[in-house]
PDB file of N, CA and C in Angstrom:
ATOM      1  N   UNK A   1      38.878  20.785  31.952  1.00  0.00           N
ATOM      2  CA  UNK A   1      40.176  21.285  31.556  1.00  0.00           C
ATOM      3  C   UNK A   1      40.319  22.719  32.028  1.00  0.00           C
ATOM      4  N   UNK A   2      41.401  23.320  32.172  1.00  0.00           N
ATOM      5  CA  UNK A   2      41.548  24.387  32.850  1.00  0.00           C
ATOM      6  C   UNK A   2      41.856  25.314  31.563  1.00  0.00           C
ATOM      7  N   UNK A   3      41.530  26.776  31.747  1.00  0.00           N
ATOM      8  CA  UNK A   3      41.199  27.867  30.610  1.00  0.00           C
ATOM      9  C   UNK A   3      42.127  28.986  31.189  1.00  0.00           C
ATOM     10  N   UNK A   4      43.339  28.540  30.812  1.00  0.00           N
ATOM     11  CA  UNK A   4      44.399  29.472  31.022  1.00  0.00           C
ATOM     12  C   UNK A   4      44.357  30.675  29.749  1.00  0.00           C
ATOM     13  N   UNK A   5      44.861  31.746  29.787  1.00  0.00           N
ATOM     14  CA  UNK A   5      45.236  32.680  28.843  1.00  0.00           C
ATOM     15  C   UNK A   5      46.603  32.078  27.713  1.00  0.00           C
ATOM     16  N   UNK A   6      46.361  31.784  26.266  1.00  0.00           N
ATOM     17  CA  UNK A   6      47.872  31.705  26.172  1.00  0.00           C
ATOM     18  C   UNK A   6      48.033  32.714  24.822  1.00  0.00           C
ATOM     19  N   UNK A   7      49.498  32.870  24.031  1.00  0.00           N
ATOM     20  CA  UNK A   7      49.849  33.946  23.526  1.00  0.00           C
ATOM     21  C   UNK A   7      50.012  33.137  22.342  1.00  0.00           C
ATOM     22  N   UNK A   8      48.892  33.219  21.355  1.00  0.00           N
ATOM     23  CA  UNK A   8      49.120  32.769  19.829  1.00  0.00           C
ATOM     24  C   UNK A   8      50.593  33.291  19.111  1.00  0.00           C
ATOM     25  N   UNK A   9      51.045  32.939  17.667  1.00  0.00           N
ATOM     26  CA  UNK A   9      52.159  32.884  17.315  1.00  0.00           C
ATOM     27  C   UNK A   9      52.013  33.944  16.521  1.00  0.00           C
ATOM     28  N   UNK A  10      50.505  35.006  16.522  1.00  0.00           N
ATOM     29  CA  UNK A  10      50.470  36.248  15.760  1.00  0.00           C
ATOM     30  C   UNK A  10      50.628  37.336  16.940  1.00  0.00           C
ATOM     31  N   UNK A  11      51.108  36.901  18.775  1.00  0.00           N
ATOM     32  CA  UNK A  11      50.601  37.989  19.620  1.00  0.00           C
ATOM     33  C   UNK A  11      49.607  38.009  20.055  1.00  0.00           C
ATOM     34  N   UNK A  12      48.449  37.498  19.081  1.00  0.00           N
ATOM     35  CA  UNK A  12      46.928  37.863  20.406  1.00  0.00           C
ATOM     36  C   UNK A  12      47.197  36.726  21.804  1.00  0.00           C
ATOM     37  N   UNK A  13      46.883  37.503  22.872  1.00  0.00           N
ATOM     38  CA  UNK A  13      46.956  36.595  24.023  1.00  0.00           C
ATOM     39  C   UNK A  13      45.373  36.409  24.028  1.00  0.00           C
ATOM     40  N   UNK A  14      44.820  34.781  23.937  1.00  0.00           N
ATOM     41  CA  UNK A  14      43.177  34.495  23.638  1.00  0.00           C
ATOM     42  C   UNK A  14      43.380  33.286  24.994  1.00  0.00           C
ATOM     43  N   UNK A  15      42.086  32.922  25.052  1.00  0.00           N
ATOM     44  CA  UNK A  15      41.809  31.613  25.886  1.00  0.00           C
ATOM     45  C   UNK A  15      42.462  30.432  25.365  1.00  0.00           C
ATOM     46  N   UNK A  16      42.710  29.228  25.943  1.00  0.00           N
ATOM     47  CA  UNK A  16      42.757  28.090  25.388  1.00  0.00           C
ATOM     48  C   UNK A  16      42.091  27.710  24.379  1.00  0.00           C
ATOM     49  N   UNK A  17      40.599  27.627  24.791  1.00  0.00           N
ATOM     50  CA  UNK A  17      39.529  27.206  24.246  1.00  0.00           C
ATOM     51  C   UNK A  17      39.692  28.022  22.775  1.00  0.00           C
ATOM     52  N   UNK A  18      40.029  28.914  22.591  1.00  0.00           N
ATOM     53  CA  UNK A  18      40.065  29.303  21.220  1.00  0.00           C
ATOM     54  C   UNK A  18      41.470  29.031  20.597  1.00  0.00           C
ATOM     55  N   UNK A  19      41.971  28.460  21.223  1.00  0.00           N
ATOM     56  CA  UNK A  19      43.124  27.883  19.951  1.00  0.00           C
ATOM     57  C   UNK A  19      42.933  25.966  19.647  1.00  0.00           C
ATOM     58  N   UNK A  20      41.898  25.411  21.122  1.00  0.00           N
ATOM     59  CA  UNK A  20      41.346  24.007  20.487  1.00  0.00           C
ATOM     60  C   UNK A  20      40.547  23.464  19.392  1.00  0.00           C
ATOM     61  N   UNK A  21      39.917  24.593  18.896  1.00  0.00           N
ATOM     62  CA  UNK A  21      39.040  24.065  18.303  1.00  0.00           C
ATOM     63  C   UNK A  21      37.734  23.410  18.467  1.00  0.00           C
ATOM     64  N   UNK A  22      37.149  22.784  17.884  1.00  0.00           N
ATOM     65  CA  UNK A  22      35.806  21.977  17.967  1.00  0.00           C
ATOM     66  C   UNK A  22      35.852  20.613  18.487  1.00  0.00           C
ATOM     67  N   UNK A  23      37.288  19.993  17.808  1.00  0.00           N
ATOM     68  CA  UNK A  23      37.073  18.650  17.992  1.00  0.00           C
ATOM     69  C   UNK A  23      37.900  18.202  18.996  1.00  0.00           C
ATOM     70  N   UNK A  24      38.266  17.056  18.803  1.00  0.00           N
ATOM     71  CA  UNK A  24      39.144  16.184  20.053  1.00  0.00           C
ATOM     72  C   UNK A  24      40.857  17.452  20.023  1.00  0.00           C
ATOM     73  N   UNK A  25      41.178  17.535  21.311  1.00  0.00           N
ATOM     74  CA  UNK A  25      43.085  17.854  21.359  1.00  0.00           C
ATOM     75  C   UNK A  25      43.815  17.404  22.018  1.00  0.00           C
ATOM     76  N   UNK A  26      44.738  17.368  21.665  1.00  0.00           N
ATOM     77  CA  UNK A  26      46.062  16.575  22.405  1.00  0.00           C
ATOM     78  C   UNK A  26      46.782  18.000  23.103  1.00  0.00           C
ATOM     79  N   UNK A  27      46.711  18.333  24.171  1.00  0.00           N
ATOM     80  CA  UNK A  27      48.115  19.313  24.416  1.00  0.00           C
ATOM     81  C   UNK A  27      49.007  18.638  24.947  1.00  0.00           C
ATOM     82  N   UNK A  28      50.350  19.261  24.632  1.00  0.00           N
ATOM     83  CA  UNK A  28      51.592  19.087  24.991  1.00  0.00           C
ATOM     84  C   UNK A  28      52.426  20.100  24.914  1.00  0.00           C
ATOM     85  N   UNK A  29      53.950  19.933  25.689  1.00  0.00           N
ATOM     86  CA  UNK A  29      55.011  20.606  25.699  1.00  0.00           C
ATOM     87  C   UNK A  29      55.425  20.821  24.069  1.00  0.00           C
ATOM     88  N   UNK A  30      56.084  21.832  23.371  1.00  0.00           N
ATOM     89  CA  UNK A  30      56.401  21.337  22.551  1.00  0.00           C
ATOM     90  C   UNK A  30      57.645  20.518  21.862  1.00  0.00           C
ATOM     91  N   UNK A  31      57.318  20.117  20.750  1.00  0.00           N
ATOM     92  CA  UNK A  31      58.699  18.433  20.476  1.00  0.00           C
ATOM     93  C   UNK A  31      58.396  17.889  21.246  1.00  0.00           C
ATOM     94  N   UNK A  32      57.348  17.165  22.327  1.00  0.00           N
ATOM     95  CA  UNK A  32      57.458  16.058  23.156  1.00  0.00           C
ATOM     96  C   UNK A  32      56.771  14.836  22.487  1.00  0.00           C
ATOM     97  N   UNK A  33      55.819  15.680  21.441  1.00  0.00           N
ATOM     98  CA  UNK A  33      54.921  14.338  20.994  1.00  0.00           C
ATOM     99  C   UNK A  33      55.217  14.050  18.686  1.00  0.00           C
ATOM    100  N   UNK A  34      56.240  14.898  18.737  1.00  0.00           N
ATOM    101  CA  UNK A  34      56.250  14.638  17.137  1.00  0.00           C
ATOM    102  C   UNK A  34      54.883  15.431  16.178  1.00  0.00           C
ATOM    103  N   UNK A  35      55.219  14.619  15.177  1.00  0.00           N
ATOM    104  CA  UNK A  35      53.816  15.771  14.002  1.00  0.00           C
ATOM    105  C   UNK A  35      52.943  14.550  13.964  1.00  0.00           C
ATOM    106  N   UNK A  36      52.029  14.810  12.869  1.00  0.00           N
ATOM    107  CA  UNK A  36      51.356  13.812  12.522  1.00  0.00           C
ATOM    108  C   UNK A  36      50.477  12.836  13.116  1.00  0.00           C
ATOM    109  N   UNK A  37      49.375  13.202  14.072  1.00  0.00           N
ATOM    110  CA  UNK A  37      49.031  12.297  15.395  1.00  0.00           C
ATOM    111  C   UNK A  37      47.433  12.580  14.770  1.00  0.00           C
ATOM    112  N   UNK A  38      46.937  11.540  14.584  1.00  0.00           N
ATOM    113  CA  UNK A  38      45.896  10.941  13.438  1.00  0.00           C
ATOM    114  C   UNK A  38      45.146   9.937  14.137  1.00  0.00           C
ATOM    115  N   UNK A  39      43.722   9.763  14.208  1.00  0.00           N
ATOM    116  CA  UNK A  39      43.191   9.010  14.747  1.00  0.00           C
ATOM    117  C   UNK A  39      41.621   8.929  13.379  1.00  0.00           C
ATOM    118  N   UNK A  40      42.022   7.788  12.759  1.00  0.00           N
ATOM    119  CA  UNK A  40      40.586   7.794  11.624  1.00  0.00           C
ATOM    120  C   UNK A  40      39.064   8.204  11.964  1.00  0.00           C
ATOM    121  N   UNK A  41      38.630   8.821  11.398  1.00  0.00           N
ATOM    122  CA  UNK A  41      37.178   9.733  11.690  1.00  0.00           C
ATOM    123  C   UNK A  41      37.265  10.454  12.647  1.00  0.00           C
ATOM    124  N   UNK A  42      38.243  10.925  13.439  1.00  0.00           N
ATOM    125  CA  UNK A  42      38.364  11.679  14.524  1.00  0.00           C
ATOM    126  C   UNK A  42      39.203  12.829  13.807  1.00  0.00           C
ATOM    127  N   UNK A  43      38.828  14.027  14.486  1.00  0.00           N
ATOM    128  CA  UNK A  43      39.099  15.566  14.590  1.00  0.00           C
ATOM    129  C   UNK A  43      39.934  15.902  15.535  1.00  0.00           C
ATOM    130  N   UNK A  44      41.272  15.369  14.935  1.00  0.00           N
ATOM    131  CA  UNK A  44      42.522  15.783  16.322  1.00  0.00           C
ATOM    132  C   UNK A  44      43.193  17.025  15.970  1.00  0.00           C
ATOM    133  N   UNK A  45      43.496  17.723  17.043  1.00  0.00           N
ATOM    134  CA  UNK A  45      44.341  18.333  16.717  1.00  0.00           C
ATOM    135  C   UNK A  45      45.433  18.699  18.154  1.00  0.00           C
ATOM    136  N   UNK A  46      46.486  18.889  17.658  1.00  0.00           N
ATOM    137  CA  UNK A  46      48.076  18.622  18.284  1.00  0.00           C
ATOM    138  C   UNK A  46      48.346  20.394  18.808  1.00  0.00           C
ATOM    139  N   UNK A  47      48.103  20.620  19.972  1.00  0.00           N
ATOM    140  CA  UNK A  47      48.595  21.993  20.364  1.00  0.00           C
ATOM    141  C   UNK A  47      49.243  22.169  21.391  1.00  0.00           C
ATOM    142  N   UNK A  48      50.626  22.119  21.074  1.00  0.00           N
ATOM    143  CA  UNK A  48      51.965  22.575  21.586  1.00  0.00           C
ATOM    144  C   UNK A  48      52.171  23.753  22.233  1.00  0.00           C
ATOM    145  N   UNK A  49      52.645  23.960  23.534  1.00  0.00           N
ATOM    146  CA  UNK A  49      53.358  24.848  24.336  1.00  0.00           C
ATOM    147  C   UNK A  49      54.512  24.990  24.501  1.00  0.00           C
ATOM    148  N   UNK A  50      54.586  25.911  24.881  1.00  0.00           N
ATOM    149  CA  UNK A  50      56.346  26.332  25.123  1.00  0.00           C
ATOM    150  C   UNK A  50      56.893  27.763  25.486  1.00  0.00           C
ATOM    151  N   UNK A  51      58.020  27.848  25.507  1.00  0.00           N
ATOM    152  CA  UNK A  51      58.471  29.396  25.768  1.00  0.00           C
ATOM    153  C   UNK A  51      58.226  30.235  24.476  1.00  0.00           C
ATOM    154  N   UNK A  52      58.232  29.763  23.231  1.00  0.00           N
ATOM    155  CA  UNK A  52      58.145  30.763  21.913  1.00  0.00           C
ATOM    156  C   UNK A  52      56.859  29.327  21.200  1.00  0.00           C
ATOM    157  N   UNK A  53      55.816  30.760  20.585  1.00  0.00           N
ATOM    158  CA  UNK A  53      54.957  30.277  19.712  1.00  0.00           C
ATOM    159  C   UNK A  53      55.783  30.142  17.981  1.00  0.00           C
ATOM    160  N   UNK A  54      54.892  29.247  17.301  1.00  0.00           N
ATOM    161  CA  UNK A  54      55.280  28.711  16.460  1.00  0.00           C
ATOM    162  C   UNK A  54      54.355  27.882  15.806  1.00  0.00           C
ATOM    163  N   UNK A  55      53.947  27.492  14.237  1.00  0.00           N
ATOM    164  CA  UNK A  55      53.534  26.515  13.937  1.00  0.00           C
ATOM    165  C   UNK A  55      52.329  26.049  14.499  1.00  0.00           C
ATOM    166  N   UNK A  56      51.080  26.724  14.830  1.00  0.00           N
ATOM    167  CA  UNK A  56      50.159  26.701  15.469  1.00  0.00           C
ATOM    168  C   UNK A  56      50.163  26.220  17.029  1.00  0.00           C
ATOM    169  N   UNK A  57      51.681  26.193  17.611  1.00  0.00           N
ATOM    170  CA  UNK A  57      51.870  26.422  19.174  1.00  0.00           C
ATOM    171  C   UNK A  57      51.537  27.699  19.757  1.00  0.00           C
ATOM    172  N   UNK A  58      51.470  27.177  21.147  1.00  0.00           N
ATOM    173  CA  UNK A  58      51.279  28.913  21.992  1.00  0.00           C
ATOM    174  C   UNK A  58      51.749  29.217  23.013  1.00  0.00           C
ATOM    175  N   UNK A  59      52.230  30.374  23.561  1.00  0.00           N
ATOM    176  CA  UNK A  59      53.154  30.180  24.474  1.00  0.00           C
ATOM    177  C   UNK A  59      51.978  29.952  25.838  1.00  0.00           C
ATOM    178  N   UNK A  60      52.990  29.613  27.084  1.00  0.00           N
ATOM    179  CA  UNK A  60      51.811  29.502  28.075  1.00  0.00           C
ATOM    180  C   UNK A  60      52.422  29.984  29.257  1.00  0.00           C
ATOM    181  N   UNK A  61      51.787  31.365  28.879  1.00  0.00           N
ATOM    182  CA  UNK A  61      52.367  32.485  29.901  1.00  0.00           C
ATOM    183  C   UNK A  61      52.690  32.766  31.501  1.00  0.00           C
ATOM    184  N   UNK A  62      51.523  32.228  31.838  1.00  0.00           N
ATOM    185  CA  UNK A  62      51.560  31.742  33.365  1.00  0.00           C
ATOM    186  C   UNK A  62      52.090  30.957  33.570  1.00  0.00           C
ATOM    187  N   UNK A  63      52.421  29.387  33.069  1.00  0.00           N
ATOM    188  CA  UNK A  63      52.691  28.292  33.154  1.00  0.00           C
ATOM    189  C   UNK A  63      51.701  27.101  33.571  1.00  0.00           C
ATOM    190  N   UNK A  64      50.500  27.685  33.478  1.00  0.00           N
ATOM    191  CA  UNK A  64      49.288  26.867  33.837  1.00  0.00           C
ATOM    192  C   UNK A  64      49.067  25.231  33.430  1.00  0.00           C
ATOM    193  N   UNK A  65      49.823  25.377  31.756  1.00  0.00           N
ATOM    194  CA  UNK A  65      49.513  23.871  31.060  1.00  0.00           C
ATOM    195  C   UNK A  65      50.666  23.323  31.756  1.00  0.00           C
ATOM    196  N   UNK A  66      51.778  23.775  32.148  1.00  0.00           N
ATOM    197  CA  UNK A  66      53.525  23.185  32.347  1.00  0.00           C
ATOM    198  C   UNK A  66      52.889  22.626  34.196  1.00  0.00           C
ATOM    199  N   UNK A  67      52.619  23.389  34.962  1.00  0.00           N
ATOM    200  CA  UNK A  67      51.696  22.824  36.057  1.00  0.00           C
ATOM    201  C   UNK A  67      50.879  21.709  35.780  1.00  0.00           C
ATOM    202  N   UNK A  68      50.036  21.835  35.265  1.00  0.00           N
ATOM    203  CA  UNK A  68      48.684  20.863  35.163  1.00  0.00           C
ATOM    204  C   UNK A  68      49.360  19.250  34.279  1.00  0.00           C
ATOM    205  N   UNK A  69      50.476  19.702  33.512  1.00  0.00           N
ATOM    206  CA  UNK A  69      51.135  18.098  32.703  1.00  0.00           C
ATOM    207  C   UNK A  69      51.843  17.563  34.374  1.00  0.00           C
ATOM    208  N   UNK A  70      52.767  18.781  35.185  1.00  0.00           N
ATOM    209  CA  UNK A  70      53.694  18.514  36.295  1.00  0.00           C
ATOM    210  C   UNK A  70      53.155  17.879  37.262  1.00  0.00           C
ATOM    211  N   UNK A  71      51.986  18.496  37.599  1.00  0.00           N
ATOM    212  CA  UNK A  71      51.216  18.000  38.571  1.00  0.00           C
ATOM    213  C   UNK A  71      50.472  16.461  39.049  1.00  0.00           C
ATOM    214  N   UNK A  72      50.122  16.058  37.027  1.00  0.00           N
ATOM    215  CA  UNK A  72      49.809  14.991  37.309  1.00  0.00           C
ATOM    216  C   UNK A  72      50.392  13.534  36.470  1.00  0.00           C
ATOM    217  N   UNK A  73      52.287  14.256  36.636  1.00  0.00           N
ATOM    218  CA  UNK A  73      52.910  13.642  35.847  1.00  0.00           C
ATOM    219  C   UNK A  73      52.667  13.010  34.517  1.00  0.00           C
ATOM    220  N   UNK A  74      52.192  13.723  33.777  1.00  0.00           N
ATOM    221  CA  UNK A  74      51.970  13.336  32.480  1.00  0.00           C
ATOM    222  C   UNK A  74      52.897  13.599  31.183  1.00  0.00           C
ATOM    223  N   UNK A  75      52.799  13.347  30.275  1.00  0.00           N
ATOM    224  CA  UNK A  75      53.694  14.526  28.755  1.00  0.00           C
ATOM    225  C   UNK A  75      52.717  14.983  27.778  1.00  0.00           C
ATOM    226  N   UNK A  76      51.167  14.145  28.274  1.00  0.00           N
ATOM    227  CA  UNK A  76      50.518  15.354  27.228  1.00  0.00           C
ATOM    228  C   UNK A  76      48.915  15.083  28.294  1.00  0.00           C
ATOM    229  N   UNK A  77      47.425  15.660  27.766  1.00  0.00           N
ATOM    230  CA  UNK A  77      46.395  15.229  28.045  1.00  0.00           C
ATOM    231  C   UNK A  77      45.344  15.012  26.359  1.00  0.00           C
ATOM    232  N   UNK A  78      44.230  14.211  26.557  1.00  0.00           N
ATOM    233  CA  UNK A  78      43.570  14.440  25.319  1.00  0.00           C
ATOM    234  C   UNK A  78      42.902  15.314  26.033  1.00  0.00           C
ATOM    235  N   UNK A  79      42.008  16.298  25.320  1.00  0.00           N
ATOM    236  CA  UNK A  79      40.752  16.730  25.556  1.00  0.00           C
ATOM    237  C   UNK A  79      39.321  16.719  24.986  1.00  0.00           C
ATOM    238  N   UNK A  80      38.037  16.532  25.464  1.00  0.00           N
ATOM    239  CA  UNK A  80      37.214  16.583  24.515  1.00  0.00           C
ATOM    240  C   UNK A  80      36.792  17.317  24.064  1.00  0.00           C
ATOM    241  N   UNK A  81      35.902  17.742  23.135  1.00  0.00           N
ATOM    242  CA  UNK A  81      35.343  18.789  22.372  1.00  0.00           C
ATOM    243  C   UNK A  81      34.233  19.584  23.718  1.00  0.00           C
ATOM    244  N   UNK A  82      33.757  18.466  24.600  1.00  0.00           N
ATOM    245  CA  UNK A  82      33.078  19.370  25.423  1.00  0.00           C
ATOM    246  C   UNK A  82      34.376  20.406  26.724  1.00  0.00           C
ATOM    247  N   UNK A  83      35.191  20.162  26.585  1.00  0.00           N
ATOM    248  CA  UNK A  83      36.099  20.269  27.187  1.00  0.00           C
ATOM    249  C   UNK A  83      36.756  19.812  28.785  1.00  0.00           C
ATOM    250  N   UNK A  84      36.583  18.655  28.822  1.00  0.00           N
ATOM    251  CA  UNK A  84      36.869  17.684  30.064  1.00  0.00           C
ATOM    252  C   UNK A  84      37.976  16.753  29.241  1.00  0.00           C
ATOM    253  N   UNK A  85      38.955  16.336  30.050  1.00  0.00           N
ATOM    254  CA  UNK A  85      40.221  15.614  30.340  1.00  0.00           C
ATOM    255  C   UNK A  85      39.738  13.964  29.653  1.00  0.00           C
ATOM    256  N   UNK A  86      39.923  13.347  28.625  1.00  0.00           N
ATOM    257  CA  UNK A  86      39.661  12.107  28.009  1.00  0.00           C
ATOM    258  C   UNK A  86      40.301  11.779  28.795  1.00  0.00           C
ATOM    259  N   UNK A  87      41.796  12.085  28.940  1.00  0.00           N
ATOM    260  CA  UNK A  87      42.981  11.092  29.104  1.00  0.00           C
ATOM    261  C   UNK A  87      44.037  11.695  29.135  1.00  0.00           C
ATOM    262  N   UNK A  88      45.553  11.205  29.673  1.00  0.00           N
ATOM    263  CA  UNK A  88      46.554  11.025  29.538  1.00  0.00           C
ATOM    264  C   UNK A  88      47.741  10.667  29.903  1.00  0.00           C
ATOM    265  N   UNK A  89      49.063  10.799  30.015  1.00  0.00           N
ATOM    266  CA  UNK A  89      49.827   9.772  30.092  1.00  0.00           C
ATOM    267  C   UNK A  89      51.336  10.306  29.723  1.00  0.00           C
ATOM    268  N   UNK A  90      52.146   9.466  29.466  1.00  0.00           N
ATOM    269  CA  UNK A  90      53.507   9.491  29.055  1.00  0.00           C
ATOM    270  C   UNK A  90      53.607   9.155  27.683  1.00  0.00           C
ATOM    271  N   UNK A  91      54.506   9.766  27.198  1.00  0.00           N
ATOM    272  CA  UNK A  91      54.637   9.280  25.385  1.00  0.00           C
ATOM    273  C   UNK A  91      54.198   7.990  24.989  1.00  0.00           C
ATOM    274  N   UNK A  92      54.704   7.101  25.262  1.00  0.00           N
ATOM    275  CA  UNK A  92      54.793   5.611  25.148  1.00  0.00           C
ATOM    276  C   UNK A  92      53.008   5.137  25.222  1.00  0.00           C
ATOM    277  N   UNK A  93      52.251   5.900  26.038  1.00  0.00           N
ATOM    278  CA  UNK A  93      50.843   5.895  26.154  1.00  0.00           C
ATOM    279  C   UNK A  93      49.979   6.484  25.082  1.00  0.00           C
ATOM    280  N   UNK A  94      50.527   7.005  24.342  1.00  0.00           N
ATOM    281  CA  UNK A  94      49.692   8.177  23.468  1.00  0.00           C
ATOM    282  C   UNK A  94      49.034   6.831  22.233  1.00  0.00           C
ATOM    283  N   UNK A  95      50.095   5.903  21.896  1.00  0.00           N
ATOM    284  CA  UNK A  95      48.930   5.237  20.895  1.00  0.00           C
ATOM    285  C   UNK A  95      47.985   4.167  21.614  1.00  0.00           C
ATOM    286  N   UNK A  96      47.833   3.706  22.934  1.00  0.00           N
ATOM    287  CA  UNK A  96      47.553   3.088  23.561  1.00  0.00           C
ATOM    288  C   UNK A  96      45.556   3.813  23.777  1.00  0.00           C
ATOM    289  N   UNK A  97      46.410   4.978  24.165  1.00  0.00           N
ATOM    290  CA  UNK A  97      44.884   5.819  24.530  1.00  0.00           C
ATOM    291  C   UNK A  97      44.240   6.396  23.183  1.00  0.00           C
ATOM    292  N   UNK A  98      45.344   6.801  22.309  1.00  0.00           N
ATOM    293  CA  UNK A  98      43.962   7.372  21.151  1.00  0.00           C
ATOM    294  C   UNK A  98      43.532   5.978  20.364  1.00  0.00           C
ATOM    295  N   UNK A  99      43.862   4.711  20.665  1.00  0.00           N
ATOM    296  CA  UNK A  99      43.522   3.408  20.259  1.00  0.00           C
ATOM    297  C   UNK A  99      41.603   3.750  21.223  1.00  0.00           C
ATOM    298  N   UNK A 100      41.861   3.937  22.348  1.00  0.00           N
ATOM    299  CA  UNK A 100      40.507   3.568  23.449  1.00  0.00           C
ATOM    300  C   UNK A 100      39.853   5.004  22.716  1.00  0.00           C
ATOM    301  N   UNK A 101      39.943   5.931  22.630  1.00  0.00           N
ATOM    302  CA  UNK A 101      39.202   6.792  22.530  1.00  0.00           C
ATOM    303  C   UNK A 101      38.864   6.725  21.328  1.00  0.00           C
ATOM    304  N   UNK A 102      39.259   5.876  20.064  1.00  0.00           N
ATOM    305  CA  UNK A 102      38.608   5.780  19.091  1.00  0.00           C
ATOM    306  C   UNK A 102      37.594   4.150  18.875  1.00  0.00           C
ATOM    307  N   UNK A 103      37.851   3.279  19.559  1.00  0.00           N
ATOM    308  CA  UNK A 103      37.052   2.135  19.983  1.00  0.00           C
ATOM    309  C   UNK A 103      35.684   2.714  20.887  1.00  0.00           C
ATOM    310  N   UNK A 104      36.166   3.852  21.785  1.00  0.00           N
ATOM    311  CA  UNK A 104      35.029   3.954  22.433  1.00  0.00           C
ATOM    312  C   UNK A 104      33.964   5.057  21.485  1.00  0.00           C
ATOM    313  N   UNK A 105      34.534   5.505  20.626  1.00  0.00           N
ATOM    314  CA  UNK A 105      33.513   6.684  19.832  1.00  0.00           C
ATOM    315  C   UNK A 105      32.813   5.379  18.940  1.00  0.00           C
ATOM    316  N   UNK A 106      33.501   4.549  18.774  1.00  0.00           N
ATOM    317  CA  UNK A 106      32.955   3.790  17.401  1.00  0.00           C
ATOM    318  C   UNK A 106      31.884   2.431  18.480  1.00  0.00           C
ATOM    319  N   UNK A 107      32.222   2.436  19.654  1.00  0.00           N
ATOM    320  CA  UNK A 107      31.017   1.415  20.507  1.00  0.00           C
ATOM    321  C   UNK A 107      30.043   2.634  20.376  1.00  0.00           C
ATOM    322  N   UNK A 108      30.569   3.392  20.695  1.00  0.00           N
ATOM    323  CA  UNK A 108      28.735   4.747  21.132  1.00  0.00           C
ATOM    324  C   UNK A 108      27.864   4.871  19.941  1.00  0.00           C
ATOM    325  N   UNK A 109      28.723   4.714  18.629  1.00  0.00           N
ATOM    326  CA  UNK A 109      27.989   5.008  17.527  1.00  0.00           C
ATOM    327  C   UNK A 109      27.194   3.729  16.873  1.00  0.00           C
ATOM    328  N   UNK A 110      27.673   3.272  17.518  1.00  0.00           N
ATOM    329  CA  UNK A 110      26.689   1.963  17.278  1.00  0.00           C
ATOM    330  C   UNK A 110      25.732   1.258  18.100  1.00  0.00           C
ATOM    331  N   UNK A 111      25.706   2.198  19.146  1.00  0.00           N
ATOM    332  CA  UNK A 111      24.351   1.778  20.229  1.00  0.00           C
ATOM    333  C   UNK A 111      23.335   2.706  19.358  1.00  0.00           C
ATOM    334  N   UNK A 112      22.105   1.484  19.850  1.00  0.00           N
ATOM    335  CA  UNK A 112      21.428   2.244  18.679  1.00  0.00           C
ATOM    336  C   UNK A 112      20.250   3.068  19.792  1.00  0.00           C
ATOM    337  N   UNK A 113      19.952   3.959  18.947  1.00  0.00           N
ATOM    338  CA  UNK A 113      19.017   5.157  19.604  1.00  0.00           C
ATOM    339  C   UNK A 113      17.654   4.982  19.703  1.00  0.00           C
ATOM    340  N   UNK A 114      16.698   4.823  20.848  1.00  0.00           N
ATOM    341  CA  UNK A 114      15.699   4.708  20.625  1.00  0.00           C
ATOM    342  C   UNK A 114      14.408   6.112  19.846  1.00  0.00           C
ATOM    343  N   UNK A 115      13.592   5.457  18.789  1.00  0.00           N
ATOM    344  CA  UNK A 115      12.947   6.593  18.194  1.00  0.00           C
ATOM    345  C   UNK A 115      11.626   6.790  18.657  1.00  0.00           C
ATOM    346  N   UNK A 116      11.097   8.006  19.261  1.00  0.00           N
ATOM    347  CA  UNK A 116      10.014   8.430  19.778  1.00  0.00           C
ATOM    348  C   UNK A 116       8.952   7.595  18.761  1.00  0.00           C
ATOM    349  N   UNK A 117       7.552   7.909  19.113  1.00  0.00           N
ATOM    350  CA  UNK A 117       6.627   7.080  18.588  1.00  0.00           C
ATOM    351  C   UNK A 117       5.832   7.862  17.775  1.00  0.00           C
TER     352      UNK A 117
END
């Protein structure tokens, strides 16, 4: 994922990476994807761009995220906690893919681990 500068809704201009968090994110434009975007045992969180911060949005000063959705025609991306591109897509895709990305956390967690001797 790319580590643009953006401008939190208190003024600090910080990295991306510090307004994602730890766990899984969805970015998007903002209003493109609604509230409430929930995936059971998963750590989502919804971070919105735009011209004015707001509501834990941020602005995106360069236009780096508005490029990177343009570029590869998308309306949002997931990201992972390590920070590489899960996925993404067009609205209509968003329950489609956080459907796979929560089938695929719940196949991994059930391969079982081999224990040293």
């Amino acid at each position: 994922m790319i580590q643009p500068r953006v401008r939190r809704d208190d003024g600090a201009e910080v990295l991306l990476d510090d307004v994602l968090g730890d766990g899984f994110a969805v970015i998007a434009r903002a209003g493109t994807l609604g509230k409430g975007l929930s995936v059971p045992g998963i750590a989502l969180r919804l971070v919105e761009f735009g011209p004015v911060a707001g509501h834990g949005g941020v602005v995106d000063s360069d236009r780096a995220l508005d490029r990177l959705l343009r570029t590869n025609g998308v309306d949002f991306v997931v990201v992972r906690p390590d920070r590489y591109v899960f996925d993404g897509g067009k609205v209509a895709d968003l329950p489609c893919i956080l459907a796979d990305l929560a089938a695929r956390l719940v196949a991994r967690s059930a391969v079982p681990t081999e224990r040293a001797a």
